[in-house]
C-alpha atoms as a PDB file:
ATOM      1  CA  UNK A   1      -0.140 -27.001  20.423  1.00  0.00           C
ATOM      2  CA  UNK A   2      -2.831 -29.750  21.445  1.00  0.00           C
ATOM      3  CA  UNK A   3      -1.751 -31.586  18.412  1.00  0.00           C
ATOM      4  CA  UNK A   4       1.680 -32.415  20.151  1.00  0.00           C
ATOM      5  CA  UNK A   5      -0.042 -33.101  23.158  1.00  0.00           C
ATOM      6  CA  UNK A   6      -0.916 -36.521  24.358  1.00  0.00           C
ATOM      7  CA  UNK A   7      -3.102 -35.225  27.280  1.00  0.00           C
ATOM      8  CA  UNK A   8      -4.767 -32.359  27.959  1.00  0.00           C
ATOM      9  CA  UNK A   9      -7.460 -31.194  30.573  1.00  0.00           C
ATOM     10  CA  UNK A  10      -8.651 -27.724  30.822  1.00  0.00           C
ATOM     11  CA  UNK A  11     -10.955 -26.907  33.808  1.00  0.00           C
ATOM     12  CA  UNK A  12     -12.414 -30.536  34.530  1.00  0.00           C
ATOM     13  CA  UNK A  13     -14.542 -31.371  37.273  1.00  0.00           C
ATOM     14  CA  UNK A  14     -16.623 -34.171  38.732  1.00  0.00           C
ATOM     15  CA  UNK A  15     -19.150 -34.729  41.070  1.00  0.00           C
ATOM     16  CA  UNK A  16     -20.267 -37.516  43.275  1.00  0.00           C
ATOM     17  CA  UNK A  17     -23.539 -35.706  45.523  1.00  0.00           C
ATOM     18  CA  UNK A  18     -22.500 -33.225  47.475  1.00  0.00           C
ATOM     19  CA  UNK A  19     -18.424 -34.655  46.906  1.00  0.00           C
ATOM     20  CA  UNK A  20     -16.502 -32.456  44.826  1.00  0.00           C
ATOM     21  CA  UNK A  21     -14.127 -35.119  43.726  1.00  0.00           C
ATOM     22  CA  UNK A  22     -11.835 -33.162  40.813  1.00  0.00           C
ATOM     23  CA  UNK A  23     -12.096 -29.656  41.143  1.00  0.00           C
ATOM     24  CA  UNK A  24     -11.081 -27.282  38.056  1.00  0.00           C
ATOM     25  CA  UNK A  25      -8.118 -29.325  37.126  1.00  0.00           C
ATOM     26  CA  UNK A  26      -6.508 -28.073  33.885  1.00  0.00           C
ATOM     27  CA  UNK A  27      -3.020 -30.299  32.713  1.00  0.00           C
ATOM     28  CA  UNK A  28      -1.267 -30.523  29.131  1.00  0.00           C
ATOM     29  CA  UNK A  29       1.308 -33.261  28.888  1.00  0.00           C
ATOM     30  CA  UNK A  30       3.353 -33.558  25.897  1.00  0.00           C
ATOM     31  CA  UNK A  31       3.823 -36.743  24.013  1.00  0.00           C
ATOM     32  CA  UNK A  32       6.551 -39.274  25.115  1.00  0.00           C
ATOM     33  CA  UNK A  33       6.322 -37.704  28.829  1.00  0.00           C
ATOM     34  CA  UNK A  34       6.366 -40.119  32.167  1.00  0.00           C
ATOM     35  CA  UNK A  35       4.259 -37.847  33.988  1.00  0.00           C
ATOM     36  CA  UNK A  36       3.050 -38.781  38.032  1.00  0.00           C
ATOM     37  CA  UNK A  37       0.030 -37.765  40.170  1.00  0.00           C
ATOM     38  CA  UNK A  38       0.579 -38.007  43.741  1.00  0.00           C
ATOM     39  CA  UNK A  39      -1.704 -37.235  46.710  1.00  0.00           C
ATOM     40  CA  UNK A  40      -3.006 -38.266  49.888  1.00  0.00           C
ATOM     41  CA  UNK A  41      -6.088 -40.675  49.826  1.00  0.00           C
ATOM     42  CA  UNK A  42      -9.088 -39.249  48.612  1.00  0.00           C
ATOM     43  CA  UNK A  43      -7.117 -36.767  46.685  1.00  0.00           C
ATOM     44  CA  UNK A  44      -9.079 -37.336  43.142  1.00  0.00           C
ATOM     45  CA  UNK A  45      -6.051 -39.082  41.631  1.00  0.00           C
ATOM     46  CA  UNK A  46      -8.338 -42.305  40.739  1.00  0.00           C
ATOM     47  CA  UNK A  47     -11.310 -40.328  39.476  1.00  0.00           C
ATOM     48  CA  UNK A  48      -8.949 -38.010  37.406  1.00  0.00           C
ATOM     49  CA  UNK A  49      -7.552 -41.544  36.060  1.00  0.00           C
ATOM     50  CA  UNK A  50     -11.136 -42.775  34.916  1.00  0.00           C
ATOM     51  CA  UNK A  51     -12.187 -39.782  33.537  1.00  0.00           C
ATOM     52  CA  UNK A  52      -9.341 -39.791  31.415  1.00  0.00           C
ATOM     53  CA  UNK A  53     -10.199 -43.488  30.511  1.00  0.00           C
ATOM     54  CA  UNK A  54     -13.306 -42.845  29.527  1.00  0.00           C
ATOM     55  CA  UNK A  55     -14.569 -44.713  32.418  1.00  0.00           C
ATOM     56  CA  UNK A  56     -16.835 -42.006  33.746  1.00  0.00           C
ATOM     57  CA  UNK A  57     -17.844 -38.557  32.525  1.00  0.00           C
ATOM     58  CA  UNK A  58     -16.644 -35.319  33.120  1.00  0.00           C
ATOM     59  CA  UNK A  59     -19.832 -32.549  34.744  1.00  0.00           C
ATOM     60  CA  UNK A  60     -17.483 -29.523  33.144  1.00  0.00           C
ATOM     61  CA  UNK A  61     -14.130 -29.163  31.403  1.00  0.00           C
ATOM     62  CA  UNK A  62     -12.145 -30.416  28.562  1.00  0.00           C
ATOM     63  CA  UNK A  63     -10.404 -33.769  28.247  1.00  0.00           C
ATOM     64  CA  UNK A  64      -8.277 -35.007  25.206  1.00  0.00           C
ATOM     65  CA  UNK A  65      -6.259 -38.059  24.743  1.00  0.00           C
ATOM     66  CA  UNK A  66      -4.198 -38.309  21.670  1.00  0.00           C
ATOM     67  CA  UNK A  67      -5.890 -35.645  19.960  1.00  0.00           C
ATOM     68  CA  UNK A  68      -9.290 -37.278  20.666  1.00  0.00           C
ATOM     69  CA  UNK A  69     -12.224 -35.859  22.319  1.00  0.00           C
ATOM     70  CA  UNK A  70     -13.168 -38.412  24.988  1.00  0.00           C
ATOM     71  CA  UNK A  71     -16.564 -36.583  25.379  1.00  0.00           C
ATOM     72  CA  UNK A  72     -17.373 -36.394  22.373  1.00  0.00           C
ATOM     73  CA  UNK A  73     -16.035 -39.558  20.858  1.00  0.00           C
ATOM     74  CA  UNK A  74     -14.896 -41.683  23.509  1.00  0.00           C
ATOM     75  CA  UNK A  75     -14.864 -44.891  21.465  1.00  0.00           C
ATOM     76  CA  UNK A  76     -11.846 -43.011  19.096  1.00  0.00           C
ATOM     77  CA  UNK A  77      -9.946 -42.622  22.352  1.00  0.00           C
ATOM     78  CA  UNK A  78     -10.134 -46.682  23.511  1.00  0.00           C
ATOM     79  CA  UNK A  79      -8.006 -47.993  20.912  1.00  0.00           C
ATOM     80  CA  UNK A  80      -4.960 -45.231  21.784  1.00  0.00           C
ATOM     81  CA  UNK A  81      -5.037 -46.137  25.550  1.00  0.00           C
ATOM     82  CA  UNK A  82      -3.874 -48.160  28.118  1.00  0.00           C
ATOM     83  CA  UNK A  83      -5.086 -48.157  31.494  1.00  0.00           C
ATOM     84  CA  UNK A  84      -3.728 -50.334  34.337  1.00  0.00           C
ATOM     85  CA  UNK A  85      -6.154 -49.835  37.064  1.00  0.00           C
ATOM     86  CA  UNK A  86      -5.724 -50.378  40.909  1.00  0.00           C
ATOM     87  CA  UNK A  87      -7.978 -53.642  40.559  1.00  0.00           C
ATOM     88  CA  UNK A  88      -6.377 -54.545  37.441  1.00  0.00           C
ATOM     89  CA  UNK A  89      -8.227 -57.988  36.635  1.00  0.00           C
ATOM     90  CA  UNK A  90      -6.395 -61.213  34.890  1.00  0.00           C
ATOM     91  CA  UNK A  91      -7.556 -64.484  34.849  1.00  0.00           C
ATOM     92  CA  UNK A  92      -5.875 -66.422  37.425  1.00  0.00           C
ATOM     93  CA  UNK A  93      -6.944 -69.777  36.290  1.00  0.00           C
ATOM     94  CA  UNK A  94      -5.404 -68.723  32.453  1.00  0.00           C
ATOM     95  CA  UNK A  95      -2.015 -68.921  31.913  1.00  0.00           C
ATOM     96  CA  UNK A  96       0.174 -66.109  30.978  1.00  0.00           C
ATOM     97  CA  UNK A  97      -0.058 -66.945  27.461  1.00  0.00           C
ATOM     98  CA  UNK A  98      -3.785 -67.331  27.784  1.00  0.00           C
ATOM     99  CA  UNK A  99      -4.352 -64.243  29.369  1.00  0.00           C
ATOM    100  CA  UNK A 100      -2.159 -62.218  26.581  1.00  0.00           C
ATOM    101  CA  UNK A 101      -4.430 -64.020  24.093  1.00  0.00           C
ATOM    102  CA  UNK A 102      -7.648 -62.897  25.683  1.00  0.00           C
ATOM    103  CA  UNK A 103      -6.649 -59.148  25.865  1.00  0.00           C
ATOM    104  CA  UNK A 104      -5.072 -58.949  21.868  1.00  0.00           C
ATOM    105  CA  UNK A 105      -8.947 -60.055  21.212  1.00  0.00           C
ATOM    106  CA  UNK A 106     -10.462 -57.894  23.154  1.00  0.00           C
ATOM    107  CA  UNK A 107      -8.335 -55.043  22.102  1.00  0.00           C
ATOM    108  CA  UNK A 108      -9.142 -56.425  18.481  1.00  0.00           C
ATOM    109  CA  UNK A 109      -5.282 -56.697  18.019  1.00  0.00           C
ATOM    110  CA  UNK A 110      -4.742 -58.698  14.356  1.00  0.00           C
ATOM    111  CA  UNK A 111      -3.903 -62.611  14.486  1.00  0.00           C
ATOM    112  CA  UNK A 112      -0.925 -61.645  12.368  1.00  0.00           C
ATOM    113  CA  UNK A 113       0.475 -59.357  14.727  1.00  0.00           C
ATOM    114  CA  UNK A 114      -0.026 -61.484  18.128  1.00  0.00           C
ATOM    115  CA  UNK A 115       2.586 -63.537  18.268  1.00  0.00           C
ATOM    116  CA  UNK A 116       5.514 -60.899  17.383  1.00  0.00           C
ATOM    117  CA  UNK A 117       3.971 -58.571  19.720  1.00  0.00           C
ATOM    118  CA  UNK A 118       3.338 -61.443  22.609  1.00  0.00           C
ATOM    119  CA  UNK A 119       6.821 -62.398  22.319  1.00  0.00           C
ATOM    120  CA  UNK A 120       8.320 -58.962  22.142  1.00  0.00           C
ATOM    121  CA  UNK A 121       6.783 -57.786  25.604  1.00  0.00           C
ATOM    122  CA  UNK A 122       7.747 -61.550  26.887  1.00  0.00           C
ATOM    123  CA  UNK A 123      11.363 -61.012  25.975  1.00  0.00           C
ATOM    124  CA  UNK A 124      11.209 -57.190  27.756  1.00  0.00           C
ATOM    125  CA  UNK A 125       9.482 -57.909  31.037  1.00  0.00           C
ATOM    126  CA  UNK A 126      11.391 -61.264  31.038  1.00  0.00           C
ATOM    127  CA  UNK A 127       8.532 -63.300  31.418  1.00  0.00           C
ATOM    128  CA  UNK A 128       9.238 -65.470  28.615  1.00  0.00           C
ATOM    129  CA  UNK A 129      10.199 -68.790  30.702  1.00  0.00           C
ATOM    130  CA  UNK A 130       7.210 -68.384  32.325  1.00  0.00           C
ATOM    131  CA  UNK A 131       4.273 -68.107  29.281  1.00  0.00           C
ATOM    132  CA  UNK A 132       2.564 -71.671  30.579  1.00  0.00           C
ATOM    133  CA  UNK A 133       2.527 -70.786  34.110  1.00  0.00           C
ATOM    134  CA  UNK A 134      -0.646 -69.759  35.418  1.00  0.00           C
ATOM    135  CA  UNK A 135      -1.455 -66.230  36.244  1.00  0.00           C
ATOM    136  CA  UNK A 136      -2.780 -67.399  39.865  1.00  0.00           C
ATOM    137  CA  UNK A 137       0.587 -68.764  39.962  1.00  0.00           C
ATOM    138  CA  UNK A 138       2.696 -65.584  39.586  1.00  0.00           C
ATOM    139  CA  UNK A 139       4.588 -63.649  42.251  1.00  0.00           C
ATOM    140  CA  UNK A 140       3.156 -59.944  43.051  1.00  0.00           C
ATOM    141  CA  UNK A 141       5.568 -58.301  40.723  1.00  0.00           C
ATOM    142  CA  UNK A 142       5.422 -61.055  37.785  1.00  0.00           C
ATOM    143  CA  UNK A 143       1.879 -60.191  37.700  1.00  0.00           C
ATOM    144  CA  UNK A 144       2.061 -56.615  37.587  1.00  0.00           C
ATOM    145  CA  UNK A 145       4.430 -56.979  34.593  1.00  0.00           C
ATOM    146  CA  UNK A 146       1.799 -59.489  32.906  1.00  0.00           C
ATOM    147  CA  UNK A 147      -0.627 -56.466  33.397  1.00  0.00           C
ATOM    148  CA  UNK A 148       1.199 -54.435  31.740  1.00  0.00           C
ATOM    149  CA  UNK A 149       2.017 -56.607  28.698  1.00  0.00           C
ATOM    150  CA  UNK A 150      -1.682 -57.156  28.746  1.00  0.00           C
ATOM    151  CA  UNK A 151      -1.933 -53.282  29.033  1.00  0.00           C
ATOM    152  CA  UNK A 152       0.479 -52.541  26.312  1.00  0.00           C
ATOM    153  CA  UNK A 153      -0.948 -55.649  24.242  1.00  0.00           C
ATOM    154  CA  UNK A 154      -2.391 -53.114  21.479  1.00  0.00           C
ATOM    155  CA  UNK A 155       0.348 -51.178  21.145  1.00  0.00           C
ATOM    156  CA  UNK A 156      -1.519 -48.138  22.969  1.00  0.00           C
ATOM    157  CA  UNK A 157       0.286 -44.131  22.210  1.00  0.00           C
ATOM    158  CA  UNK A 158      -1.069 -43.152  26.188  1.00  0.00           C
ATOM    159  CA  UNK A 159      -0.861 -45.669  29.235  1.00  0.00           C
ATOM    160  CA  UNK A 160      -2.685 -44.876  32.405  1.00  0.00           C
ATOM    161  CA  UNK A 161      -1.323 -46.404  35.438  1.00  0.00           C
ATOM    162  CA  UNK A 162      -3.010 -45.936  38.873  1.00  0.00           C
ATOM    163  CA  UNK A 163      -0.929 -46.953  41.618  1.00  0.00           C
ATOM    164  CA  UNK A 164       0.585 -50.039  39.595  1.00  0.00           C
ATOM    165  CA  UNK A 165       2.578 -50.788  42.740  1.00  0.00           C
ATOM    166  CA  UNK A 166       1.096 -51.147  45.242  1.00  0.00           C
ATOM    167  CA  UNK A 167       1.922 -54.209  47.633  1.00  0.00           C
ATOM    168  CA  UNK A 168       4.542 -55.036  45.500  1.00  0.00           C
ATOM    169  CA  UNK A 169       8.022 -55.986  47.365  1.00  0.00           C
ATOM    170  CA  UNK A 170      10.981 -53.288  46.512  1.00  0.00           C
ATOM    171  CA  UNK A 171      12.777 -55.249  44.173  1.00  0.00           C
ATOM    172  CA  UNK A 172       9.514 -55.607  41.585  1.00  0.00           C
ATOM    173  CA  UNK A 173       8.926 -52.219  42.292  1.00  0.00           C
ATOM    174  CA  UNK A 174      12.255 -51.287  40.888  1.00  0.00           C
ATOM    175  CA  UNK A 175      12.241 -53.657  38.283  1.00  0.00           C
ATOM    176  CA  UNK A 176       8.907 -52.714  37.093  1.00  0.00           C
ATOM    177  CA  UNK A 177       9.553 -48.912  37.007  1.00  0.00           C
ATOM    178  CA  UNK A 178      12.893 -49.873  34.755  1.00  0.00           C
ATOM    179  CA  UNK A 179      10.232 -51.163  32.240  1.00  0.00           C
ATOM    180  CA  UNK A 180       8.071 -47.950  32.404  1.00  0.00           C
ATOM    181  CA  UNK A 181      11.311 -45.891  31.642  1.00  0.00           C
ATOM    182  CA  UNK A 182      11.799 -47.553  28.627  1.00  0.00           C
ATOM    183  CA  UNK A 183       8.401 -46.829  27.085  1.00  0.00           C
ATOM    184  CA  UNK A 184       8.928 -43.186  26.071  1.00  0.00           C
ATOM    185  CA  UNK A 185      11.789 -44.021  23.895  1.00  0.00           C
ATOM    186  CA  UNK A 186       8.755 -45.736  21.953  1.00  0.00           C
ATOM    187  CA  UNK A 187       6.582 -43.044  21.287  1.00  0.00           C
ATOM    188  CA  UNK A 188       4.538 -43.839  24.611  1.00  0.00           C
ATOM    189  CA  UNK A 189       3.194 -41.690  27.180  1.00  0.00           C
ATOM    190  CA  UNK A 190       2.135 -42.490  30.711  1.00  0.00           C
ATOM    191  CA  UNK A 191       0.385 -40.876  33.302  1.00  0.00           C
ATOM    192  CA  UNK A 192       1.131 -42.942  36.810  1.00  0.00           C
ATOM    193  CA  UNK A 193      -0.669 -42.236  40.146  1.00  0.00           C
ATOM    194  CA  UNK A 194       2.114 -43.378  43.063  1.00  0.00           C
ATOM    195  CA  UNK A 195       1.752 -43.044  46.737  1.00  0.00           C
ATOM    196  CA  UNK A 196       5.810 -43.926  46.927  1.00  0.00           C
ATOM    197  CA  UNK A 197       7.498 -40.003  46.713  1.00  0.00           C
ATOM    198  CA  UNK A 198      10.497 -42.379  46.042  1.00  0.00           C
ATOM    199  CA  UNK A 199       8.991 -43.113  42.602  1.00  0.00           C
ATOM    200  CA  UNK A 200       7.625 -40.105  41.936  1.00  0.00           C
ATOM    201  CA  UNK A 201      10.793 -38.947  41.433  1.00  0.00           C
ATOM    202  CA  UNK A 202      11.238 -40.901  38.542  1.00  0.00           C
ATOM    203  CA  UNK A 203       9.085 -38.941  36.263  1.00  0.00           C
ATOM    204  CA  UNK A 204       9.530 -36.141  34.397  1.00  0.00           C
ATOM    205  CA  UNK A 205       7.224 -34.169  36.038  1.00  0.00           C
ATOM    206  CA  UNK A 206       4.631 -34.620  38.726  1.00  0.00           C
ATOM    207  CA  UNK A 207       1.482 -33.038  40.037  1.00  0.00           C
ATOM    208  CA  UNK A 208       0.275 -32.359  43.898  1.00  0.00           C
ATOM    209  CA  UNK A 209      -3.178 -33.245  43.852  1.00  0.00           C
ATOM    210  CA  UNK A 210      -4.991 -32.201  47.173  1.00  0.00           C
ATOM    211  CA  UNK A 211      -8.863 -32.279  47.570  1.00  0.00           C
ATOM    212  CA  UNK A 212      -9.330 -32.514  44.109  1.00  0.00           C
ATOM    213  CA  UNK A 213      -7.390 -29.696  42.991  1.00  0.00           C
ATOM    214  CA  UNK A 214      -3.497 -29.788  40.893  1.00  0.00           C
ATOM    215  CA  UNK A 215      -1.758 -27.641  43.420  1.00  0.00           C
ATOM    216  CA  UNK A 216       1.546 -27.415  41.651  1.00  0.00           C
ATOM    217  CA  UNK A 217       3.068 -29.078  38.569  1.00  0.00           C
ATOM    218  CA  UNK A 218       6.986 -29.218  37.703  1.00  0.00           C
ATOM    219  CA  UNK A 219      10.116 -31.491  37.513  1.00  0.00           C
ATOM    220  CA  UNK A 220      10.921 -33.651  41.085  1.00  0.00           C
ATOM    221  CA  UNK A 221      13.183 -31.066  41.917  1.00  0.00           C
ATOM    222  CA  UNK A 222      11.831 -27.757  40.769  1.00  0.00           C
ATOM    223  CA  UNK A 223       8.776 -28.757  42.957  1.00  0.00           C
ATOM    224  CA  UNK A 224      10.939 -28.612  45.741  1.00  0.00           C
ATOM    225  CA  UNK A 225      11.276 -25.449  46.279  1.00  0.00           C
ATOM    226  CA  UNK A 226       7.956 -25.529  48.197  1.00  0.00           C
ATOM    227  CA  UNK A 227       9.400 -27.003  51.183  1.00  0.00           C
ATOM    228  CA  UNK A 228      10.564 -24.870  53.902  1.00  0.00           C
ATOM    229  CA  UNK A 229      14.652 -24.002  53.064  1.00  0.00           C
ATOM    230  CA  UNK A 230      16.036 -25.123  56.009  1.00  0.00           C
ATOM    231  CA  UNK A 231      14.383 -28.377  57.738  1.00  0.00           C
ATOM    232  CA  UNK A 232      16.344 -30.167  60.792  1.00  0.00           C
ATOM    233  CA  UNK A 233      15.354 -33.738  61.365  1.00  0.00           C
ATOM    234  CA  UNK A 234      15.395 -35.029  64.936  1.00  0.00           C
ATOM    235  CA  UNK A 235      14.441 -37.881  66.682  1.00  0.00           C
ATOM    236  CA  UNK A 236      12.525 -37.748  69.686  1.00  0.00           C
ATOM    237  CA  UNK A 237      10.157 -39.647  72.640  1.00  0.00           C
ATOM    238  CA  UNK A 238       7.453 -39.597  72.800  1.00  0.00           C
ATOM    239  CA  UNK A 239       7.411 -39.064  68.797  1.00  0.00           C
ATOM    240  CA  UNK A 240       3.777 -37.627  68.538  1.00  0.00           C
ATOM    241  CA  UNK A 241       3.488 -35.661  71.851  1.00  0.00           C
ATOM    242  CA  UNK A 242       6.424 -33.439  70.696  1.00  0.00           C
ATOM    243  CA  UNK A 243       5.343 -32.975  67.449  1.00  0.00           C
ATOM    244  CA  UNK A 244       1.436 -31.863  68.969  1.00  0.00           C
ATOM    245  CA  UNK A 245       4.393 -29.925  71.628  1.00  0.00           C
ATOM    246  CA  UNK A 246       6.350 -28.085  68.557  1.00  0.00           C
ATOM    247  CA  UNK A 247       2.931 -27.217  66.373  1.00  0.00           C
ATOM    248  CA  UNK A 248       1.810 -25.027  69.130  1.00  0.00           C
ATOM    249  CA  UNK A 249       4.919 -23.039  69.857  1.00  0.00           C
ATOM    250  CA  UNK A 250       5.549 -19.463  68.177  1.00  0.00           C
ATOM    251  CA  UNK A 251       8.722 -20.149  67.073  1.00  0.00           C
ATOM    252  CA  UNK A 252       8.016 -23.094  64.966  1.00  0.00           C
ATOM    253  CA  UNK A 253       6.319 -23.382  61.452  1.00  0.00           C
ATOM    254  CA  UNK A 254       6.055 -26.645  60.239  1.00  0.00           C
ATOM    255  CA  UNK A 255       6.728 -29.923  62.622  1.00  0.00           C
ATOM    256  CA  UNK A 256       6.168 -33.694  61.125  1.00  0.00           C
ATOM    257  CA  UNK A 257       6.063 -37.154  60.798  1.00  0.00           C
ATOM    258  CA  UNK A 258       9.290 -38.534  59.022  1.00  0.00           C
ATOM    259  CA  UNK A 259      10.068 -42.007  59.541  1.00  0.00           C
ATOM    260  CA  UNK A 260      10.915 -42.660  62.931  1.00  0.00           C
ATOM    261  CA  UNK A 261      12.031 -38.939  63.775  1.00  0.00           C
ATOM    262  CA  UNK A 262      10.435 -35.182  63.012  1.00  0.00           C
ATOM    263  CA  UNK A 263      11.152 -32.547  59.820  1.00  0.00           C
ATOM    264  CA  UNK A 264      11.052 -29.610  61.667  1.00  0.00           C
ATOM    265  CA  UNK A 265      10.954 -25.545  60.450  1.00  0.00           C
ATOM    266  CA  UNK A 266      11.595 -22.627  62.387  1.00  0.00           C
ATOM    267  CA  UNK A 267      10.316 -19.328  62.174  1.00  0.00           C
ATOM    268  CA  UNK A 268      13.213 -18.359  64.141  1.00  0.00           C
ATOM    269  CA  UNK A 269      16.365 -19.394  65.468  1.00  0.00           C
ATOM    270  CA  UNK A 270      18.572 -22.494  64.051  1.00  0.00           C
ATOM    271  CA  UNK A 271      19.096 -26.523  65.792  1.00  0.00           C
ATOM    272  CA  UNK A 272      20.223 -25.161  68.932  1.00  0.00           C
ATOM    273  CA  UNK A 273      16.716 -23.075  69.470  1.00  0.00           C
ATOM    274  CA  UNK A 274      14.994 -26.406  68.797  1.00  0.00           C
ATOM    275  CA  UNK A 275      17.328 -28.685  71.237  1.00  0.00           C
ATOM    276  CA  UNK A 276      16.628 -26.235  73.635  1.00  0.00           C
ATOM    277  CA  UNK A 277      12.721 -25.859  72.857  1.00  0.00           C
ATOM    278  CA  UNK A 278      12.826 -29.796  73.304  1.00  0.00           C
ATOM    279  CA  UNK A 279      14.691 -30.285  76.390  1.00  0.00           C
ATOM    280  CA  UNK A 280      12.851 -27.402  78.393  1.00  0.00           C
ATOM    281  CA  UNK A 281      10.200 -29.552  77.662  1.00  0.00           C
ATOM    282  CA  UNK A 282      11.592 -32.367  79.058  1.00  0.00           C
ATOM    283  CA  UNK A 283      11.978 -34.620  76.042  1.00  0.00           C
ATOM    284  CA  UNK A 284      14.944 -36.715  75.003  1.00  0.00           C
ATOM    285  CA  UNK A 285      16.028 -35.904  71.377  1.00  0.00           C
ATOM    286  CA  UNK A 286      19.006 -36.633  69.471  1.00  0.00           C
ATOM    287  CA  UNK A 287      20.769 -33.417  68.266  1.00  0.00           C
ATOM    288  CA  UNK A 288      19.045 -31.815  65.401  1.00  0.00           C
ATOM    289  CA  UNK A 289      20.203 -32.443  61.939  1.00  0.00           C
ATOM    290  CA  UNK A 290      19.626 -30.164  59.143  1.00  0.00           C
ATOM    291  CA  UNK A 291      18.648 -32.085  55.981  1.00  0.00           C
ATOM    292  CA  UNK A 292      18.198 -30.762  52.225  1.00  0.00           C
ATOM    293  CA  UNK A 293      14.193 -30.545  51.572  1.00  0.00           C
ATOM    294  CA  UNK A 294      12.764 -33.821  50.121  1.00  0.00           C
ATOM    295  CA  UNK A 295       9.695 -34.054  47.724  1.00  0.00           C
ATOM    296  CA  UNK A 296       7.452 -35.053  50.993  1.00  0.00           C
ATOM    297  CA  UNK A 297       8.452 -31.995  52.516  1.00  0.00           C
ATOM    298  CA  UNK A 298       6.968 -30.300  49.706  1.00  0.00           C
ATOM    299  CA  UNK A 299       4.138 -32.014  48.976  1.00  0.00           C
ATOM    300  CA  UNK A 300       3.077 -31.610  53.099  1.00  0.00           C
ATOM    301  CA  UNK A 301       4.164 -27.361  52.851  1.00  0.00           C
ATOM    302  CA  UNK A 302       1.729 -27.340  49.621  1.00  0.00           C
ATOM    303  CA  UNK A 303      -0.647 -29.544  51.244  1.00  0.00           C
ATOM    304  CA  UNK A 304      -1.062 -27.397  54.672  1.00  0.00           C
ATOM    305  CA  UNK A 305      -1.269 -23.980  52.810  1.00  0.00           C
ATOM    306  CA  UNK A 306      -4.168 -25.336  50.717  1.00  0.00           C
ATOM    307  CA  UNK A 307      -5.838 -26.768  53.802  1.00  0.00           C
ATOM    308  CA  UNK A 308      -5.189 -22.767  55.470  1.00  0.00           C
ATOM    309  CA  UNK A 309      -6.872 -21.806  52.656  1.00  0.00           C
ATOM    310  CA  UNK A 310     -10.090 -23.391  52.610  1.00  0.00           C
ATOM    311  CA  UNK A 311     -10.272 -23.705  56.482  1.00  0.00           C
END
């Protein structure tokens, strides 16, 4: 089975002091998968990321990347992978060309092969009228798609991407995830960390990570299923105060944050028992809506019954 896999961690953990940063996680993904981390900050999506780079090592557990131990022989893993870090680092005063150069070097990718591969990724990301500009020069989202022709330079079989996104306007975010959906077809797999649940339902599957531990692992909408079953949204004033109201009342299980209203569960009763919970109260709410469970909704239900745990 492992040899069809293109990453697998059994029972990994690491330390920082007295910070349990990845706790026990154990995670097979199978080749040609688009495959997303999500979790709140602090989480252990980053340090999962750079043990799987071979950036740090693991205190306990397994890792393997494209059939490679990356304890044991780490240096048999670099040439397979691609990671895209948050602090991914061109050269701003190198052009695009320049900086695609540097990287096939580094990645010891043959003079033979450069300039079919340069202009292949060129003509995909459709940065090709732009291969004399200077990085510094580039918009947010043309330089996250130069990282990741710098990133895919070597033709890599696993890509790492944490948070790839991030402060990158809508339209590049779109644009760039069209490119990522693209890559399995060529025998690529990728592991993203996202902290937009809009994108994370993009991949295949995803994993809750939560103080270092995978809570749950499935497709976008299997993973669903652990949010409450009926949710009403409702706006309300003041929009904290009533949720802090709704937390401490018996008939309520779940009350938060969504936008500029409140996902709210019952334990009992339906969207009248809540309009009325609200206006006794003396708040001013717009009627409750019921809405069908959203991956956020999940990911807080998962999220509060591992904090109940541990409390």
């Amino acid at each position: 089975m492992a040899a069809e896999l293109a990453i697998l961690a059994e029972g990994v953990r690491k330390r920082f002091g007295d910070v349990v940063a990845v706790d026990g996680v154990s995670l097979a993904i199978p080749r040609g998968e688009i495959f997303g981390l999500v979790g709140p900050d602090g989480a252990g999506k980053t340090t999962m990321m750079r043990l799987l780079a071979a950036l740090l090592p693991p205190d306990e557990g397994v890792l393997r990347v494209a059939g490679h131990d990356i304890v044991r022989d780490p240096e048999s893993v670099r040439p397979r992978l691609g990671y895209l870090s948050q602090r991914f680092s061109m050269y701003g005063e190198l052009t695009v060309a320049e900086n695609i150069a540097f990287f096939a070097e580094m990645f010891g990718v043959p003079r033979a092969a450069r300039r079919e591969r340069e202009a292949e990724l060129l003509q995909m990301t459709r940065l090709a009228p732009f291969r004399d500009r200077r990085a510094q020069d580039l918009s947010g989202g043309m330089k996250q798609k130069l990282a990741l022709i710098c990133t895919l330079i070597h033709r890599p079989e696993v890509i790492l991407l944490d948070e790839p996104t991030t402060g990158v306007d809508p339209v590049s975010r779109r644009e760039f995830w069209k490119l990522l959906a693209g890559l399995p077809s060529a025998g690529i797999t990728l592991l993203v960390s996202t902290p937009y649940l809009d994108e994370a339902e993009r991949c295949h599957r995803l994993g809750f990570m939560a103080q270092g531990r995978l809570l749950a692992v499935d497709t976008p909408q299997a993973l669903k299923q652990y949010a409450p079953a009926v949710i009403y949204r409702v706006r309300v004033e003041p929009l904290r105060v009533a949720r802090d109201f709704l937390r401490g009342r018996p008939e309520v299980e779940g009350a938060e944050l969504f936008g500029d209203g409140l996902h709210v569960s019952l334990r009992v009763g339906d969207g009248e028992t809540l309009s009325a919970l609200l206006s006794s109260a003396g708040f001013t709410a717009s009627p409750p809506e019921r809405v069908a469970p959203s991956l956020e909704d999940a990911f807080v239900a998962l999220t509060r019954a591992q904090e109940a745990a541990h409390a």
